[in-house]
Protein backbone atom coordinates (compact mmCIF):
# COMPACT_ATOMS: atom_id res chain seq x y z
CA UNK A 1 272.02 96.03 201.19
CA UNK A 2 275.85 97.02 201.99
CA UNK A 3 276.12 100.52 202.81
CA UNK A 4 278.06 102.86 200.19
CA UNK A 5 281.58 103.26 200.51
CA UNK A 6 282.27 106.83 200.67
CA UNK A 7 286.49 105.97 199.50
CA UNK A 8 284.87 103.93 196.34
CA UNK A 9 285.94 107.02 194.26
CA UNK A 10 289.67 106.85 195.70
CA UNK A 11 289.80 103.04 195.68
CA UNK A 12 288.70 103.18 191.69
CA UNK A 13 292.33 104.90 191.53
CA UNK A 14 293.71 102.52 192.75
CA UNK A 15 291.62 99.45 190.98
CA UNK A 16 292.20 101.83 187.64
CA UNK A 17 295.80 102.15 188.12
CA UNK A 18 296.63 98.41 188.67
CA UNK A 19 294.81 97.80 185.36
CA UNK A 20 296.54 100.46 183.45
CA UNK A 21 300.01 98.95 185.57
CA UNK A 22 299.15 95.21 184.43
CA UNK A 23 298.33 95.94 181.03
CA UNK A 24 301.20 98.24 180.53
CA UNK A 25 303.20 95.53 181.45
CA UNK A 26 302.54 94.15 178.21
CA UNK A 27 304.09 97.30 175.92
CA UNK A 28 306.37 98.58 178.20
CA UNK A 29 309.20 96.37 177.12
CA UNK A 30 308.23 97.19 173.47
CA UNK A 31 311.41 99.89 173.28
CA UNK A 32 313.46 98.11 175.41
CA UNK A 33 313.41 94.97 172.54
CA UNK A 34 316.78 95.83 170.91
CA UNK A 35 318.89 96.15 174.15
CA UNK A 36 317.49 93.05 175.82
CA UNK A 37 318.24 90.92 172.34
CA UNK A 38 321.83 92.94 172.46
CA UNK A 39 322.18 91.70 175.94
CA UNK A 40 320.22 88.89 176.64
CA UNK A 41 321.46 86.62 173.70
CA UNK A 42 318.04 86.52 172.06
CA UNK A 43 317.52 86.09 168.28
CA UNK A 44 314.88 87.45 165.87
CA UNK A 45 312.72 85.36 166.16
CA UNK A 46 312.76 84.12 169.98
CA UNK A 47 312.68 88.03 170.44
CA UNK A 48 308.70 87.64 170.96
CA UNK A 49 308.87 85.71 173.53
CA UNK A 50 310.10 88.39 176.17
CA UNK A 51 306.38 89.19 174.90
CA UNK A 52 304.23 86.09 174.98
CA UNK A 53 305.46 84.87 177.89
CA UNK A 54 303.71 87.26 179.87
CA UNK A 55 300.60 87.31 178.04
CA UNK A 56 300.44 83.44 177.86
CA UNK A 57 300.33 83.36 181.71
CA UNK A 58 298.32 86.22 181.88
CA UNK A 59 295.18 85.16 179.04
CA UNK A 60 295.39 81.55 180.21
CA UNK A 61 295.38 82.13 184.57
CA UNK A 62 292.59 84.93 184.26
CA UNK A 63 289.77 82.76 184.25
CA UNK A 64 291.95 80.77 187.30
CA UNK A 65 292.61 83.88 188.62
CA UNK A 66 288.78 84.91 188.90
CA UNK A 67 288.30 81.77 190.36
CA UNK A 68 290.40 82.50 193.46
CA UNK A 69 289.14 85.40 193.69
CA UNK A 70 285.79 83.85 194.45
CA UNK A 71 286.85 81.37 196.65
CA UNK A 72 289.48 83.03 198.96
CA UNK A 73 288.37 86.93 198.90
CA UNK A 74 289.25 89.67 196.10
CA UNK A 75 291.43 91.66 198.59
CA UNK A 76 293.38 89.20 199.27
CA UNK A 77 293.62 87.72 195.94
CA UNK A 78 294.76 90.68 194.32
CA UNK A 79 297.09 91.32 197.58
CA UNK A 80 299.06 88.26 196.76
CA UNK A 81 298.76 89.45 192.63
CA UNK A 82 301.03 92.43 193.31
CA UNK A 83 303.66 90.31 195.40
CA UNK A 84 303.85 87.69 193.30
CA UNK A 85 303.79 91.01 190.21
CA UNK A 86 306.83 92.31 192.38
CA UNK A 87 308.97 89.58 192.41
CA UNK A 88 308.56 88.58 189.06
CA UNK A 89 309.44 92.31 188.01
CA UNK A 90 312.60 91.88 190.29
CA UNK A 91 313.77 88.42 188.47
CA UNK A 92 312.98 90.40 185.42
CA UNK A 93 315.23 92.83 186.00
CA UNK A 94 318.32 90.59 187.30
CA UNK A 95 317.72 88.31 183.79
CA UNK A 96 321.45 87.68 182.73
CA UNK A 97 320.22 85.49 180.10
CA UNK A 98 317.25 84.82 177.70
CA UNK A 99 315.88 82.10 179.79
CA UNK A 100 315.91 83.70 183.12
CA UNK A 101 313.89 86.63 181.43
CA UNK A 102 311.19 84.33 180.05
CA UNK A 103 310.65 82.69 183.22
CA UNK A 104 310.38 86.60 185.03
CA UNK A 105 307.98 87.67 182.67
CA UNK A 106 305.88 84.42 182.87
CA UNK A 107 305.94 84.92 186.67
CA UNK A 108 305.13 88.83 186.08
CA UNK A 109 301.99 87.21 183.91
CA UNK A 110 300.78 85.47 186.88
CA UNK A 111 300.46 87.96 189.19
CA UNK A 112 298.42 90.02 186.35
CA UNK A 113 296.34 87.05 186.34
CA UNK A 114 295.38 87.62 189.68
CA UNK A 115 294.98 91.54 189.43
CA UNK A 116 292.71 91.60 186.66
CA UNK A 117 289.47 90.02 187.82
CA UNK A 118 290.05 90.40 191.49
CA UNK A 119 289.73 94.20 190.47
CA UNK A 120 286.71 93.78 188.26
CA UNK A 121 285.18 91.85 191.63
CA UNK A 122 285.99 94.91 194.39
CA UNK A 123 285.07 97.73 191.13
CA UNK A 124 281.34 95.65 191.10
CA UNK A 125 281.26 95.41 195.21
CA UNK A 126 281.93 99.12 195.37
CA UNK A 127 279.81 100.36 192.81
CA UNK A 128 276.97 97.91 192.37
CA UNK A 129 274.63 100.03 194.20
CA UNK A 130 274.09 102.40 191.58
CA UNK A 131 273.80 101.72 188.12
CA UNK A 132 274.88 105.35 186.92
CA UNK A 133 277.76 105.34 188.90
CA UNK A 134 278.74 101.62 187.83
CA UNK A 135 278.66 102.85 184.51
CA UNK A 136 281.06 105.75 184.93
CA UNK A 137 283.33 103.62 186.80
CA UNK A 138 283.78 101.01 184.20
CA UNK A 139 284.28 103.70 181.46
CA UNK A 140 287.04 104.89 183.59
CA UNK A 141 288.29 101.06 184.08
CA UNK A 142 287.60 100.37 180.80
CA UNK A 143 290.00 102.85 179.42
CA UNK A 144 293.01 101.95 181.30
CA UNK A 145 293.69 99.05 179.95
CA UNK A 146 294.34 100.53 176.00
CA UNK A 147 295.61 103.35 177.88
CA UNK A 148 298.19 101.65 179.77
CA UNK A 149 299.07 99.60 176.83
CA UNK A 150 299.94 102.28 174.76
CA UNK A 151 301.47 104.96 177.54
CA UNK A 152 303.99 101.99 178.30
CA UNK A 153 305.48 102.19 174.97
CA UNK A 154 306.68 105.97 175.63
CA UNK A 155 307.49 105.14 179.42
CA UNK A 156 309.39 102.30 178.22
CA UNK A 157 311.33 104.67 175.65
CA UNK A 158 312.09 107.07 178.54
CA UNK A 159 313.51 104.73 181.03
CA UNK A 160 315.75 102.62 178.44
CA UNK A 161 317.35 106.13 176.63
CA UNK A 162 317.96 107.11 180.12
CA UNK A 163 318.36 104.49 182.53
CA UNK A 164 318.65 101.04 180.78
CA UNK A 165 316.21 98.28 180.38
CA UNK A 166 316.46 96.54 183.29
CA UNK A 167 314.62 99.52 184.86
CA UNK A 168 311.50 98.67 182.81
CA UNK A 169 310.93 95.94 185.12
CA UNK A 170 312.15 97.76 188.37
CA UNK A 171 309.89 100.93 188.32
CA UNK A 172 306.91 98.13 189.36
CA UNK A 173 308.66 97.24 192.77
CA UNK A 174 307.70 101.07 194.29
CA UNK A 175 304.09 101.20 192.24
CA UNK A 176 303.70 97.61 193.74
CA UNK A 177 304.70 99.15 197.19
CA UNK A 178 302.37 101.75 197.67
CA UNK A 179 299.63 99.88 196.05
CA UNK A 180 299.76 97.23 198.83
CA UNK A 181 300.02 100.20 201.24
CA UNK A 182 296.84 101.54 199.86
CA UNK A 183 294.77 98.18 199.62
CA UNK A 184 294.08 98.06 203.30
CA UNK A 185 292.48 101.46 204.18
CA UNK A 186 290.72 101.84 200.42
CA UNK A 187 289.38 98.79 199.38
CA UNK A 188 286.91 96.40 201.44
CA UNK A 189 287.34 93.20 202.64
CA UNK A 190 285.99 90.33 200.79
CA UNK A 191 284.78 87.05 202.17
CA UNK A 192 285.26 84.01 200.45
CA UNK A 193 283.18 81.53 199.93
CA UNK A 194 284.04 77.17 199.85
CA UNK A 195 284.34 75.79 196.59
CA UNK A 196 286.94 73.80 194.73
CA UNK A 197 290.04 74.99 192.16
CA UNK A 198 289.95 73.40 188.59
CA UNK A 199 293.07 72.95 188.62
CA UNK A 200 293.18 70.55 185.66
CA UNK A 201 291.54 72.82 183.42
CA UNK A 202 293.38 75.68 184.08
CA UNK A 203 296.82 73.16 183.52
CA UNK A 204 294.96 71.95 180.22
CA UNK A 205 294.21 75.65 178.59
CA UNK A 206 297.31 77.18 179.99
CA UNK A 207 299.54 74.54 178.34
CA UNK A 208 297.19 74.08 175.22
CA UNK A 209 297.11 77.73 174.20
CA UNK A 210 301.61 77.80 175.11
CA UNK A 211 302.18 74.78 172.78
CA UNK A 212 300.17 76.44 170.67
CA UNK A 213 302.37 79.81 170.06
CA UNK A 214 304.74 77.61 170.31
CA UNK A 215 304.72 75.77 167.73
CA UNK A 216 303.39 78.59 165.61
CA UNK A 217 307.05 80.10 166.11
CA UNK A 218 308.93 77.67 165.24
CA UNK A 219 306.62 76.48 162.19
CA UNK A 220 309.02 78.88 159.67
CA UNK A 221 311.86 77.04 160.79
CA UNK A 222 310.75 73.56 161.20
CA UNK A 223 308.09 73.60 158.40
CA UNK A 224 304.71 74.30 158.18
CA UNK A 225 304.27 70.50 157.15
CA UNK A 226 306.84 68.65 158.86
CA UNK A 227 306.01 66.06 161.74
CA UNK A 228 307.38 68.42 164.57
CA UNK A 229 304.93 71.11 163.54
CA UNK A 230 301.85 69.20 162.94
CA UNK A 231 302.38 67.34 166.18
CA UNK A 232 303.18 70.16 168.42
CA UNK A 233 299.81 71.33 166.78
CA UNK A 234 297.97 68.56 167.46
CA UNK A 235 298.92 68.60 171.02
CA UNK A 236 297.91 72.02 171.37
CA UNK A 237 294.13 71.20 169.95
CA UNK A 238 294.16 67.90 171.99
CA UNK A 239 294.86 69.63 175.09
CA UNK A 240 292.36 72.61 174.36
CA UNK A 241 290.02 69.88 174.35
CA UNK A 242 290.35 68.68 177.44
CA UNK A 243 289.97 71.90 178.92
CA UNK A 244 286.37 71.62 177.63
CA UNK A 245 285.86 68.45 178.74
CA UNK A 246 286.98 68.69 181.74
CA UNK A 247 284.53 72.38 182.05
CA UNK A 248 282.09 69.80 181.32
CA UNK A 249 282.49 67.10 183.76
CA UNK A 250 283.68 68.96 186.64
CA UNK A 251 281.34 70.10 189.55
CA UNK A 252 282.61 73.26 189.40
CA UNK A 253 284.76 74.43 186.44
CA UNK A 254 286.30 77.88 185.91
CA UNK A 255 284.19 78.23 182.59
CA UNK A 256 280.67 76.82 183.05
CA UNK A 257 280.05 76.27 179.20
CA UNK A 258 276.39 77.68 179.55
CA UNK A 259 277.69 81.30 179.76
CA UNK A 260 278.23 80.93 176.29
CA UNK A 261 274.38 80.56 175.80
CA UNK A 262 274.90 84.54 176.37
CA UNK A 263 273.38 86.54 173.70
CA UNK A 264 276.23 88.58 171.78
CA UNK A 265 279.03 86.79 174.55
CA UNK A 266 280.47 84.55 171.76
CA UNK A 267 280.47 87.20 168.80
CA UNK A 268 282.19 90.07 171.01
CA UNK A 269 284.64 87.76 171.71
CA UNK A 270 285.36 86.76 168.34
CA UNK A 271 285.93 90.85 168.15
CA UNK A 272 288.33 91.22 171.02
CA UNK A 273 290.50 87.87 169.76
CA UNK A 274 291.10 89.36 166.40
CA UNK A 275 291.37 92.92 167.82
CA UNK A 276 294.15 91.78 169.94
CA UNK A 277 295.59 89.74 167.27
CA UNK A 278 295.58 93.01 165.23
CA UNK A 279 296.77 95.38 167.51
CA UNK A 280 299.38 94.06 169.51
CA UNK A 281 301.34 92.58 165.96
CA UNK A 282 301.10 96.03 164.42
CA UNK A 283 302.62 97.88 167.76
CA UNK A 284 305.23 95.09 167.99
CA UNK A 285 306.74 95.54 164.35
CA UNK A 286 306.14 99.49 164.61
CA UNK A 287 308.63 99.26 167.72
CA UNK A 288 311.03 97.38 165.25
CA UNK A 289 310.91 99.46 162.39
CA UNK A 290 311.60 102.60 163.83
CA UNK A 291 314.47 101.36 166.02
CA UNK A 292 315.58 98.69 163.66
CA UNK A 293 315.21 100.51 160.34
CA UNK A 294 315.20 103.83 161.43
CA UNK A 295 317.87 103.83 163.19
CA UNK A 296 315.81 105.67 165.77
CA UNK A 297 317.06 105.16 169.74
CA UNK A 298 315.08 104.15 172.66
CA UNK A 299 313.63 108.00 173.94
CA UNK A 300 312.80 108.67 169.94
CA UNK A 301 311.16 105.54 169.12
CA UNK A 302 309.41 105.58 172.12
CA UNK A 303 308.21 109.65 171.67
CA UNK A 304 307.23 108.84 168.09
CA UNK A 305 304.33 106.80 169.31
CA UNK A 306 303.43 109.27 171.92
CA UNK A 307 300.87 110.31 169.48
CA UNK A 308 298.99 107.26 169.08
CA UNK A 309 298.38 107.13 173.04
CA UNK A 310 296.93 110.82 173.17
CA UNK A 311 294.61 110.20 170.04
CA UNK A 312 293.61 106.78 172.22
CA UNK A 313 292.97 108.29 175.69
CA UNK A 314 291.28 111.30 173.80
CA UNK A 315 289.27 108.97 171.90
CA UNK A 316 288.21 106.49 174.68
CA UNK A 317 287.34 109.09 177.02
CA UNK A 318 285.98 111.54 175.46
CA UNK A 319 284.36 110.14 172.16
CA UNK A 320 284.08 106.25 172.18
CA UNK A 321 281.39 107.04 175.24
CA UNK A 322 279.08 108.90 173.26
CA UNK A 323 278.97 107.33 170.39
CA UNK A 324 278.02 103.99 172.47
CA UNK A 325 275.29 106.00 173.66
CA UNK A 326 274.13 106.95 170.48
CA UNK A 327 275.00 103.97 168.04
CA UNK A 328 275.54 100.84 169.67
CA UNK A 329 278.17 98.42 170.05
CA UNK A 330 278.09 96.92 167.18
CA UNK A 331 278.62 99.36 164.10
CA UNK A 332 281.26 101.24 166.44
CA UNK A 333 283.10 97.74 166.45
CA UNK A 334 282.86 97.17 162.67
CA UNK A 335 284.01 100.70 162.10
CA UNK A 336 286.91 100.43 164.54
CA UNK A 337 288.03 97.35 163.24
CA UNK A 338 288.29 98.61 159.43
CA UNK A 339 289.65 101.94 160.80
CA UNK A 340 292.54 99.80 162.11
CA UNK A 341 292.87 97.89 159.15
CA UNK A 342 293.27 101.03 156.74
CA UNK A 343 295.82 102.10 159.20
CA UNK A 344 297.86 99.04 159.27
CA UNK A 345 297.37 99.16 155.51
CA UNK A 346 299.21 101.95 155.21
CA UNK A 347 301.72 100.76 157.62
CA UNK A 348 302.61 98.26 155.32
CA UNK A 349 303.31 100.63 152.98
CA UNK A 350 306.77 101.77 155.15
CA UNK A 351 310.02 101.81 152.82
CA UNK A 352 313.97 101.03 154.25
CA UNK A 353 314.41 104.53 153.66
CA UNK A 354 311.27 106.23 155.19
CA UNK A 355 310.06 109.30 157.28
CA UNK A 356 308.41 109.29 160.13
CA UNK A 357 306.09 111.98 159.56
CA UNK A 358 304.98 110.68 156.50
CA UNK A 359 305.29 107.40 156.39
CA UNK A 360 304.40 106.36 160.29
CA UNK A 361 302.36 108.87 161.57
CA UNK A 362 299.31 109.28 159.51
CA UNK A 363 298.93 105.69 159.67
CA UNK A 364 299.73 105.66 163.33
CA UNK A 365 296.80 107.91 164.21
CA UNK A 366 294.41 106.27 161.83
CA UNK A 367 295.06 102.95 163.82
CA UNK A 368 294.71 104.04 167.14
CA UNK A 369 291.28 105.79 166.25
CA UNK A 370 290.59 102.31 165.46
CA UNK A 371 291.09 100.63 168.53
CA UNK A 372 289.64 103.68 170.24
CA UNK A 373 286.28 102.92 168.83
CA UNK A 374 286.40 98.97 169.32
CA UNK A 375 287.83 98.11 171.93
CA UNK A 376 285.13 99.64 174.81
CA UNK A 377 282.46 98.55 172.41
CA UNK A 378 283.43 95.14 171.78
CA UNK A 379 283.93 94.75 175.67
CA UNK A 380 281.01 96.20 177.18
CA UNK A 381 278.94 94.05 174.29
CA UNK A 382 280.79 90.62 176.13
CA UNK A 383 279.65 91.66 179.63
CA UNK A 384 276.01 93.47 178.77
CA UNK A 385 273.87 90.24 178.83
CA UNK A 386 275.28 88.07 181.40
CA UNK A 387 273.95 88.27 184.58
CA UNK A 388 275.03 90.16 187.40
CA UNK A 389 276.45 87.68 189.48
CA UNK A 390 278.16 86.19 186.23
CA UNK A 391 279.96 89.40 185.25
CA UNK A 392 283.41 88.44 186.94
CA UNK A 393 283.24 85.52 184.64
CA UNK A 394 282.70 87.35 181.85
CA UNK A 395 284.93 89.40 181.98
CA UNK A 396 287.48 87.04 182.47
CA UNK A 397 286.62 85.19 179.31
CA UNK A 398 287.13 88.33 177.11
CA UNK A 399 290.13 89.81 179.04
CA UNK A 400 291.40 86.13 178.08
CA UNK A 401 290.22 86.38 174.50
CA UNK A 402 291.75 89.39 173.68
CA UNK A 403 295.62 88.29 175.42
CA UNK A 404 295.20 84.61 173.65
CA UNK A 405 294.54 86.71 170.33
CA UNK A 406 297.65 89.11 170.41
CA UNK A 407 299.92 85.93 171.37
CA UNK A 408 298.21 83.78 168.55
CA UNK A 409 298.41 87.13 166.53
CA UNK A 410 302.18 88.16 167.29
CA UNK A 411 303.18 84.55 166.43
CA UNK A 412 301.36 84.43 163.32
CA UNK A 413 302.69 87.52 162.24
CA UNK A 414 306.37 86.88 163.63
CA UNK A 415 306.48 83.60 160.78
CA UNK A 416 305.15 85.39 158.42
CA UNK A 417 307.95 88.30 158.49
CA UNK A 418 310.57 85.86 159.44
CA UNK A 419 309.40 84.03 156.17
CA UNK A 420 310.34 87.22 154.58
CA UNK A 421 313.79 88.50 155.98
CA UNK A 422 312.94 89.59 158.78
CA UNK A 423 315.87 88.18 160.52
CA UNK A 424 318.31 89.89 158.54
CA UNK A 425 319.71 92.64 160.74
CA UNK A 426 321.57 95.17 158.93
CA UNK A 427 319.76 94.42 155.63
CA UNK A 428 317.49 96.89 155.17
CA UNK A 429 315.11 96.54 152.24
CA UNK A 430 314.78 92.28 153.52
CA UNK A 431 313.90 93.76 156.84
CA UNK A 432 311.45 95.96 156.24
CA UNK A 433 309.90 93.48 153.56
CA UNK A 434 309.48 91.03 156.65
CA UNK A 435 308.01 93.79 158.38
CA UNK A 436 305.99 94.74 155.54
CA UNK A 437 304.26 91.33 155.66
CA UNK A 438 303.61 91.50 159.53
CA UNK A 439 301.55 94.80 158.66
CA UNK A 440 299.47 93.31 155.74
CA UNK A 441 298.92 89.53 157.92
CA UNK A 442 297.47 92.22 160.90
CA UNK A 443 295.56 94.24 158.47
CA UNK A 444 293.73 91.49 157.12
CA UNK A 445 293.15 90.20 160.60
CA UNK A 446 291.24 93.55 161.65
CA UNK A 447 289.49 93.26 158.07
CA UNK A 448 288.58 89.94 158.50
CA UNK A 449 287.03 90.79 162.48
CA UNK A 450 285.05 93.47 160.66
CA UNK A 451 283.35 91.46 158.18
CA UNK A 452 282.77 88.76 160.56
CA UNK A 453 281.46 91.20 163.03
CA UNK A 454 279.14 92.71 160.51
CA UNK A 455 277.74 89.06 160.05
CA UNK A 456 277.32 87.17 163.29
CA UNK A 457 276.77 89.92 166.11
CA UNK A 458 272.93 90.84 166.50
CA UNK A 459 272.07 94.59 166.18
CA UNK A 460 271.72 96.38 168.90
CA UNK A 461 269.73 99.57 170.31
CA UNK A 462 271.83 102.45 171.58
CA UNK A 463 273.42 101.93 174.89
CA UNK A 464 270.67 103.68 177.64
CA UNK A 465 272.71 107.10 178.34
CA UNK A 466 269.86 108.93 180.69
CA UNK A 467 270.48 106.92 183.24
CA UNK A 468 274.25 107.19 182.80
CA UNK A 469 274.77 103.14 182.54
CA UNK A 470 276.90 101.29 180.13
CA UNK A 471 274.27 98.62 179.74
CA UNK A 472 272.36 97.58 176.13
CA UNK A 473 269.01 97.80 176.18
CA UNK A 474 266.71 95.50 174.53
CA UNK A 475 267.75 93.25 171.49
CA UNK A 476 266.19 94.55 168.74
């Protein structure tokens, strides 16, 4: 057995803050929206891309990403994350044009493709000794990814009010810095081991699930119906199949298909997909409406959803936990999801000429206690019956699941308010109808993940808490 690291507490920092960084790397921006379209040329609609292209690269290299991982060492791997993280932050920032941004925040997406499960690989090496101490660990992990998500939304509002946006992008190069100072004297060394890189599948699912947003965008413009549409579609499903083919056929692929044989593996994922596909669309219009609509700045818009991050980190910390403990995964994810979906209910319910306090907040809160008590659940529930040696894999599957859901999500929703005047800057009542829409598409989405939920995932006994472990015990 490896001895115990005694820095596995102070590495967990730093494992814990690169997940909060990479995630937050998907909200951070969300404040920043306006200026960038003001100064980057970008329209409406395209707007979303500034999004999706990070978490395109990011959902469709983790599984890649773990892969590498495996076969060349997780220092190392997530080393060369944070460089490649740091230079994609620094073309980011220099973006005099629409294009030049997409292509910084795809490159951004890659290096959080590394970070992600090369972290989950060093948090298991350092605290796989113990299962009550594994547990603690990945409650603390587990948290700061939803917290980083929604603490980048205020961080975001503070550095574009006071700095400008460009500086979204910039205040990674220093984190970046002193996390690859850290890596050497906190966390150990990994050895690889020989294998081979699918890289044909990871071209295949990469490509399949971009064509597929893709053409999901442009659907409202083109036509749900027309050739253009129906073929970029096609393209997208043909390619998606491959990518299981090719898992099939390969000697070693990143997704051996029998992980799926997984009790409960399939069904939580199905949870974190429409989560994400929830969540992110609701945060991304909220950002709009209060800037857009209004009229709030940068700082404000991004202080008005301060809120929703304490309720989450309060939530996720210090109730989500417990109730695993006592309930199980699975009603706490049913509960969540409707919880979110009454919330974005009411956020559909915003008017051109509305007040924060009354007609954002309340439904604010109720939303983020509804991703407080799913997301842990639904995430714990992927990894708790694989086995130990398959838990990198898992995890990269439902990290994957849940960024392929938000950009399926956001796109979905962005056609459906574009249908709707969304586009119409300056027009009030047309924009917030368009926004309006977005809301009620994302709280049917979180309705729909509850009911399906409630159907297909097996019960479950309470997570074991006496020993401190974030396991399930026996299907019931």
């Amino acid at each position: 057995m490896n001895a115990v690291n005694p820095r596995r507490w102070q590495a967990l920092i730093v494992l814990a803050a690169a997940q909060f960084m990479v995630i937050m790397d998907t909200s951070i921006i969300g404040v920043a929206l306006p200026d960038m379209q003001r100064d980057l040329g970008f329209s409406q609609g395209s707007l979303q891309w500034v999004f999706n292209a990070y978490v395109i690269a990011f959902g469709g290299l983790l599984l890649l990403g773990g892969r590498l991982s495996d076969l060349f060492g997780a220092r190392k791997i997530f080393t060369t994350g944070w460089i490649i993280l740091i230079a994609g932050s620094v073309v980011a920032a220099a973006a005099g044009n629409a294009w030049v941004e997409i292509l910084g925040r795809g490159v951004q997406g890659v290096g959080g493709a590394l970070i992600a499960p090369a972290s989950m690989t060093l948090l298991m090496m350092l605290f796989g000794h113990d299962p009550r101490e594994l547990g603690k660990a990945m409650a603390l992990y587990g948290a700061a990814a939803p917290a980083g998500g929604t603490a980048g939304v205020f961080l975001g509002g503070v550095i574009t009010q006071y700095l400008s946006w460009p500086w979204v992008f910039i205040v990674y190069v220093p984190i970046g810095l002193a996390t690859l100072a850290a890596v050497p004297a906190l966390l150990p060394a990994v050895q690889g081991k020989r294998g081979s890189v699918d890289v044909l599948g990871a071209i295949a699912v990469t490509t399949g699930i971009a064509l597929a947003v893709y053409a999901i965008v442009r659907a409202p413009e083109q036509g749900w119906s027309s050739p253009a549409t129906l073929l970029e579609l096609a393209g997208a499903l043909a390619l998606l199949a491959l990518f299981l083919v090719v898992q099939r056929t390969v000697r070693e692929p990143l997704m051996p298909l029998g992980v799926w044989r997984t009790p409960g593996l399939a069904t939580a994922n199905l949870a974190m997909a429409l989560l994400g596909a929830a969540w992110i669309p609701m945060w991304y219009f909220l950002n709009l409406y209060l800037q857009q609509v209004l009229g709030y700045g940068a700082f404000a818009g991004g202080a008005a959803l301060l809120p929703m991050t304490v309720a989450i980190m309060i939530f996720m910390i210090g109730i989500t936990a417990r109730l695993l403990g006592r309930f199980g995964a699975k009603p706490l994810i049913v509960i969540g999801l409707l919880v979110l979906a009454a919330g974005v209910a009411g956020l559909s319910l915003v008017r051109p000429d509305g007040v924060f306090v009354s007609d954002v907040l309340p439904a604010s809160l109720i939303a983020a206690v509804g991703m407080s008590l799913a997301y842990i659940p639904a995430m714990m529930s992927a990894m708790s019956g694989v086995r130990p040696e398959e838990s990198g894999l898992a995890s990269g599957i439902v990290n994957t699941t849940y960024q392929v859901g938000s950009a399926l999500g956001l796109a979905v929703m962005t056609a459906i308010a574009t249908s709707r005047g969304a586009t119409e800057l300056g027009n009030l009542p047309r924009l917030t109808d368009g926004f309006q829409g977005a809301f009620v598409g994302a709280g049917v989405v979180a309705a729909a993940g509850a009911v399906l939920t409630l159907l297909l995932m097996r019960k479950t006994r309470p997570m074991v808490t006496d020993t401190g472990t974030q396991r399930e015990a026996a299907r019931a």
